[in-house]
N, C-alpha and C. Protein backbone atom coordinates (compact mmCIF):
# COMPACT_ATOMS: atom_id res chain seq x y z
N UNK A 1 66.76 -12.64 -39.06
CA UNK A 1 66.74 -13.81 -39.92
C UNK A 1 65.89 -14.88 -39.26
N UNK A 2 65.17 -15.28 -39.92
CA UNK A 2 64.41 -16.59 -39.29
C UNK A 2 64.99 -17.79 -39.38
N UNK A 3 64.34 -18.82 -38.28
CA UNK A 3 64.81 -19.69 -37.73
C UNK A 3 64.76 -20.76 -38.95
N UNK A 4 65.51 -21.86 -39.43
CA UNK A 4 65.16 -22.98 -40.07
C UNK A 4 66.04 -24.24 -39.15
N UNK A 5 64.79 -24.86 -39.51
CA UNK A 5 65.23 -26.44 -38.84
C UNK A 5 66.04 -27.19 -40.09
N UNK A 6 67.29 -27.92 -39.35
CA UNK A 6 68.68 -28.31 -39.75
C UNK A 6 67.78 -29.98 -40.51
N UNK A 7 68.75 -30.09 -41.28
CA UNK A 7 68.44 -31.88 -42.22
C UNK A 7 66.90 -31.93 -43.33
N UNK A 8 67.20 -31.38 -43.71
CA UNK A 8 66.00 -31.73 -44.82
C UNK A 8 64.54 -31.06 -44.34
N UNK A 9 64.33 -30.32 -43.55
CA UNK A 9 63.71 -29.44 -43.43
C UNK A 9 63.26 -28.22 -43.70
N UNK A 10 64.17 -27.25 -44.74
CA UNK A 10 63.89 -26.32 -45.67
C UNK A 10 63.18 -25.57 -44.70
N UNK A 11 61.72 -26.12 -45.60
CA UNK A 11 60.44 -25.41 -45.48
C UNK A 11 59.95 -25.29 -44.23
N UNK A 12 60.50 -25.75 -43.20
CA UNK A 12 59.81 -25.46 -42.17
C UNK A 12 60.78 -24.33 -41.49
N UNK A 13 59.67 -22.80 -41.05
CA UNK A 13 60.85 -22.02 -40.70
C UNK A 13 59.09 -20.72 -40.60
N UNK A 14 60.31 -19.86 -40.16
CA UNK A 14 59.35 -18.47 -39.55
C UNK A 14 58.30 -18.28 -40.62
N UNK A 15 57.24 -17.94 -40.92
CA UNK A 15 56.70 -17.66 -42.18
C UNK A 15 55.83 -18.42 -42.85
N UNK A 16 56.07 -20.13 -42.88
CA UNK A 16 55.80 -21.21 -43.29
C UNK A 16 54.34 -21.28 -43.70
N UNK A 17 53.58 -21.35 -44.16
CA UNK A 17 52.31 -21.51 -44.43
C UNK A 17 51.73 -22.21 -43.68
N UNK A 18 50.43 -22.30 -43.22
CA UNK A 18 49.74 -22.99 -42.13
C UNK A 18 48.43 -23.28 -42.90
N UNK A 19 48.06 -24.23 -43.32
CA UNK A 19 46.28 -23.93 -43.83
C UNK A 19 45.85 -25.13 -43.16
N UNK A 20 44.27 -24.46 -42.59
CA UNK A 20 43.52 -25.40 -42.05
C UNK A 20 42.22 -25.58 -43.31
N UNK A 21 42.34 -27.10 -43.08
CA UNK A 21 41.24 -27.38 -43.80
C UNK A 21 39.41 -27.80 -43.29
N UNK A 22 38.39 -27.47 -43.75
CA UNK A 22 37.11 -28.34 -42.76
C UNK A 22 37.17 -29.62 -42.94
N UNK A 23 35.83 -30.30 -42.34
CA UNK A 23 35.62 -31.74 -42.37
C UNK A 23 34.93 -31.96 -43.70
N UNK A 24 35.03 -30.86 -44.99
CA UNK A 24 34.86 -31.52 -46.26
C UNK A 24 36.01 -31.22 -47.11
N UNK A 25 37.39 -31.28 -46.79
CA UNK A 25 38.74 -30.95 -47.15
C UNK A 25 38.65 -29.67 -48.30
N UNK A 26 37.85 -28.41 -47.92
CA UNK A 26 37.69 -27.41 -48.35
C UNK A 26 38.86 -26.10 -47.52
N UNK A 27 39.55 -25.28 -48.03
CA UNK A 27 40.17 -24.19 -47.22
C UNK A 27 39.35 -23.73 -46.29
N UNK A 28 39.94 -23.80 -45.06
CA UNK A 28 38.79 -22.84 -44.58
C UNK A 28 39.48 -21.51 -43.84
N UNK A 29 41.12 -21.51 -44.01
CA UNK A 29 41.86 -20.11 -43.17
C UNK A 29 43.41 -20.59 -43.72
N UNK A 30 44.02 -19.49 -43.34
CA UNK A 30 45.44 -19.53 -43.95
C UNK A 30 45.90 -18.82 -43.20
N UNK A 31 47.40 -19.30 -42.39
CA UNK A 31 48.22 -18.58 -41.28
C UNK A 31 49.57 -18.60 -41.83
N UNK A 32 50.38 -18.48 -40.72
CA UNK A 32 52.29 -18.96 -41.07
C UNK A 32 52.54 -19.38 -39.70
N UNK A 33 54.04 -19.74 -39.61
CA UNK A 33 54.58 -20.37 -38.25
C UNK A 33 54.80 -18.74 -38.20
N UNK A 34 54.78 -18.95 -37.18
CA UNK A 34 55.21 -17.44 -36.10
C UNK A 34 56.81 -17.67 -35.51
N UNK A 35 56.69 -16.72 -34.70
CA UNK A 35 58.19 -16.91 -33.86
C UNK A 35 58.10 -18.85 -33.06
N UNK A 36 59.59 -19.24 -33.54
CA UNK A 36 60.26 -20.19 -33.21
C UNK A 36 61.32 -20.24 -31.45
N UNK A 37 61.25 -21.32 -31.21
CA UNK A 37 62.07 -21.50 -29.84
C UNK A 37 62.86 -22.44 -29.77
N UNK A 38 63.80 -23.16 -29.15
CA UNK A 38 64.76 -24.31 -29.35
C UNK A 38 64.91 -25.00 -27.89
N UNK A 39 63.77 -25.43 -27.18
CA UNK A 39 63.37 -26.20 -26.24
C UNK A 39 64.03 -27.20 -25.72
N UNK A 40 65.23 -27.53 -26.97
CA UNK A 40 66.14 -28.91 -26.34
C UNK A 40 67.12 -28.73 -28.10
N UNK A 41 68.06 -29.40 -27.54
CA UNK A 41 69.07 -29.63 -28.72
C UNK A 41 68.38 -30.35 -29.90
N UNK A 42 68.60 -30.06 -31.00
CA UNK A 42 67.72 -30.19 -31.98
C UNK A 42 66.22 -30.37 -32.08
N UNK A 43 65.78 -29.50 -31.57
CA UNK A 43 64.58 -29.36 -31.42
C UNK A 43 64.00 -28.05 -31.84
N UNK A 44 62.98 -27.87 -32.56
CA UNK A 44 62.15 -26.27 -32.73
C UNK A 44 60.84 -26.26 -32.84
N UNK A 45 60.52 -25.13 -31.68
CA UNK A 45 58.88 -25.26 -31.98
C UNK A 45 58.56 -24.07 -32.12
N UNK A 46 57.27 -23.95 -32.99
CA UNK A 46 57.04 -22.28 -33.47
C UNK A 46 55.49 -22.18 -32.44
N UNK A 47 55.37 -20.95 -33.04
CA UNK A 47 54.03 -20.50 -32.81
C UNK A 47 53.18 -20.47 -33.77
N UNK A 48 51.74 -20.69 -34.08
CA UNK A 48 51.37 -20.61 -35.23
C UNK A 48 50.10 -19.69 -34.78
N UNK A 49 49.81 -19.02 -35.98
CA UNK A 49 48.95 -18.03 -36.46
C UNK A 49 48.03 -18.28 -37.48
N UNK A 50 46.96 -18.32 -36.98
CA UNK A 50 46.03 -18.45 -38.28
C UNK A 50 44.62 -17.78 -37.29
N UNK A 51 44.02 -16.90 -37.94
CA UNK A 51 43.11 -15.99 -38.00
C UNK A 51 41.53 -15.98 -38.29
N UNK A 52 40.32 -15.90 -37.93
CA UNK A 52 39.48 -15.98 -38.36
C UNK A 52 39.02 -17.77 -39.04
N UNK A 53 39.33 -18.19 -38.17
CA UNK A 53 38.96 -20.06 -38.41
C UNK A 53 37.30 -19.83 -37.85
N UNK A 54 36.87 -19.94 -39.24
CA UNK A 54 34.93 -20.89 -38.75
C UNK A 54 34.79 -21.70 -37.71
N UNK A 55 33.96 -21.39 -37.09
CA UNK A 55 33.41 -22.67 -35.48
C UNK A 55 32.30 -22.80 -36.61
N UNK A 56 31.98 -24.35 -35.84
CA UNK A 56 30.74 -25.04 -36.49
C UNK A 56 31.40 -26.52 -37.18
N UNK A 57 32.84 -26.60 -37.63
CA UNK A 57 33.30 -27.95 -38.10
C UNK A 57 33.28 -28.89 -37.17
N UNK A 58 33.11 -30.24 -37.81
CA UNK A 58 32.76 -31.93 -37.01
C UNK A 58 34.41 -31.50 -36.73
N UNK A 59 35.53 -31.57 -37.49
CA UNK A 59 36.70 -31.61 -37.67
C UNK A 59 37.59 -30.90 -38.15
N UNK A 60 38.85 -30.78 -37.63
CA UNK A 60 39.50 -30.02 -38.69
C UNK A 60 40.74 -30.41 -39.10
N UNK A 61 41.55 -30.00 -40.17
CA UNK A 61 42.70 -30.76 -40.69
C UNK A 61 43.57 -29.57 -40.67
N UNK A 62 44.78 -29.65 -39.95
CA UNK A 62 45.89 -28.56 -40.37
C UNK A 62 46.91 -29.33 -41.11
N UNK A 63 47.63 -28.34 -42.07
CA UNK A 63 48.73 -28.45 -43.03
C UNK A 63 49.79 -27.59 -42.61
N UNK A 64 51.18 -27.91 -42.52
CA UNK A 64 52.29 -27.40 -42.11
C UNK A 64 53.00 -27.43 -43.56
N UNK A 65 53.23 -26.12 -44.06
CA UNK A 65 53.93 -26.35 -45.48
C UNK A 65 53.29 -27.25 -46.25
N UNK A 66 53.97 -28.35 -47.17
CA UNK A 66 53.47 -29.59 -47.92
C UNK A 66 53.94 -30.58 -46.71
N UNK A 67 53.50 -30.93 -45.79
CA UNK A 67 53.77 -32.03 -44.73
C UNK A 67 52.51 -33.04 -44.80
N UNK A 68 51.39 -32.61 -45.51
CA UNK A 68 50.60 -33.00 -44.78
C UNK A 68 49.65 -33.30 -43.60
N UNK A 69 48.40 -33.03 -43.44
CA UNK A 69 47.52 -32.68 -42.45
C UNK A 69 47.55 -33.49 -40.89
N UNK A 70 47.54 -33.13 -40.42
CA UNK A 70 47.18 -33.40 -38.74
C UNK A 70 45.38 -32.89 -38.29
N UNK A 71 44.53 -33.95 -38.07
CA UNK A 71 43.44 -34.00 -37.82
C UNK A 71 43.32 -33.44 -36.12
N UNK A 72 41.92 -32.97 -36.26
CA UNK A 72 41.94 -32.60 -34.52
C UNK A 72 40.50 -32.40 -34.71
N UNK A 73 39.86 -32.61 -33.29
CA UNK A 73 38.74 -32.33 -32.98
C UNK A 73 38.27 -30.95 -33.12
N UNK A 74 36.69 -30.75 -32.71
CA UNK A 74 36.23 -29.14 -33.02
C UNK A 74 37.37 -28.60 -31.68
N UNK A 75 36.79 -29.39 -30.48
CA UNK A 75 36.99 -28.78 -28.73
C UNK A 75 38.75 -28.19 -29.26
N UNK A 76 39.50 -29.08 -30.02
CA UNK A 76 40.68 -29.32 -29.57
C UNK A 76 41.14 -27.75 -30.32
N UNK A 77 40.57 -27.45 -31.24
CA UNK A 77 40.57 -26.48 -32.20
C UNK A 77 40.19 -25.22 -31.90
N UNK A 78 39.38 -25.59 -30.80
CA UNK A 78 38.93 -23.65 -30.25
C UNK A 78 39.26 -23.45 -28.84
N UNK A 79 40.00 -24.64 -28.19
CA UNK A 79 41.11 -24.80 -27.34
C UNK A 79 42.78 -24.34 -27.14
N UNK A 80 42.85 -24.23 -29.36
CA UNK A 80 44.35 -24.07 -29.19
C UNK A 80 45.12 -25.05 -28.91
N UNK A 81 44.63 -26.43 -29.03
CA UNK A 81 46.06 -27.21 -28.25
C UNK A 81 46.58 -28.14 -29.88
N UNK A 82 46.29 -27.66 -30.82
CA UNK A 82 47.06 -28.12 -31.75
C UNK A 82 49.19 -28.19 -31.51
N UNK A 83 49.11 -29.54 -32.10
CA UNK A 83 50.84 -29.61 -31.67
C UNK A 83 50.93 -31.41 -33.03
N UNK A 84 52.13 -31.33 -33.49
CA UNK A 84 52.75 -31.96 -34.70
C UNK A 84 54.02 -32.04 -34.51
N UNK A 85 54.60 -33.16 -34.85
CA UNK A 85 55.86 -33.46 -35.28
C UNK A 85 55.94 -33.96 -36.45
N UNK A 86 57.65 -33.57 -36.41
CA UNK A 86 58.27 -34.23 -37.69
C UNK A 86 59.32 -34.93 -37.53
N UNK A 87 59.79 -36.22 -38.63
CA UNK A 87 60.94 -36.59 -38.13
C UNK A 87 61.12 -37.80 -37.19
């Protein structure tokens, strides 16, 4: 069974949709949260997966479910160090 985060959080959970968008708010890849961990008492952080992302963007925008985007640099993006909260 996958993990879901407690209080009005639903949608966020194993599976979750991930889409990154370019720097002309076009799709440019589609993932899910991966396996989840519980790092501290009410706390959860997943892994995310997304596949085949274009190099060459000024920018990029990720979407967590309907949360709304989190901006990040190209470096930060082919680095991997994407990270978001909620709450």
């Amino acid at each position: 069974m996958a993990a879901r985060a407690p209080g009005g959080y639903d949608d966020i959970s194993e599976g979750a949709s991930v889409t990154v968008y370019g720097a002309d708010s076009s799709v440019i890849a589609t993932g899910y949260l991966g396996d989840s961990t519980s790092p501290s008492y009410g706390t959860c952080a997943y892994d995310i997966a997304v596949q085949d992302v274009p190099k060459g963007e000024r920018f990029y925008k990720v979407e967590v479910s309907h949360r709304g985007t989190v901006q990040m640099t190209a470096e930060q993006a082919e680095n991997g160090e994407f990270a978001a909260t909620l709450g």
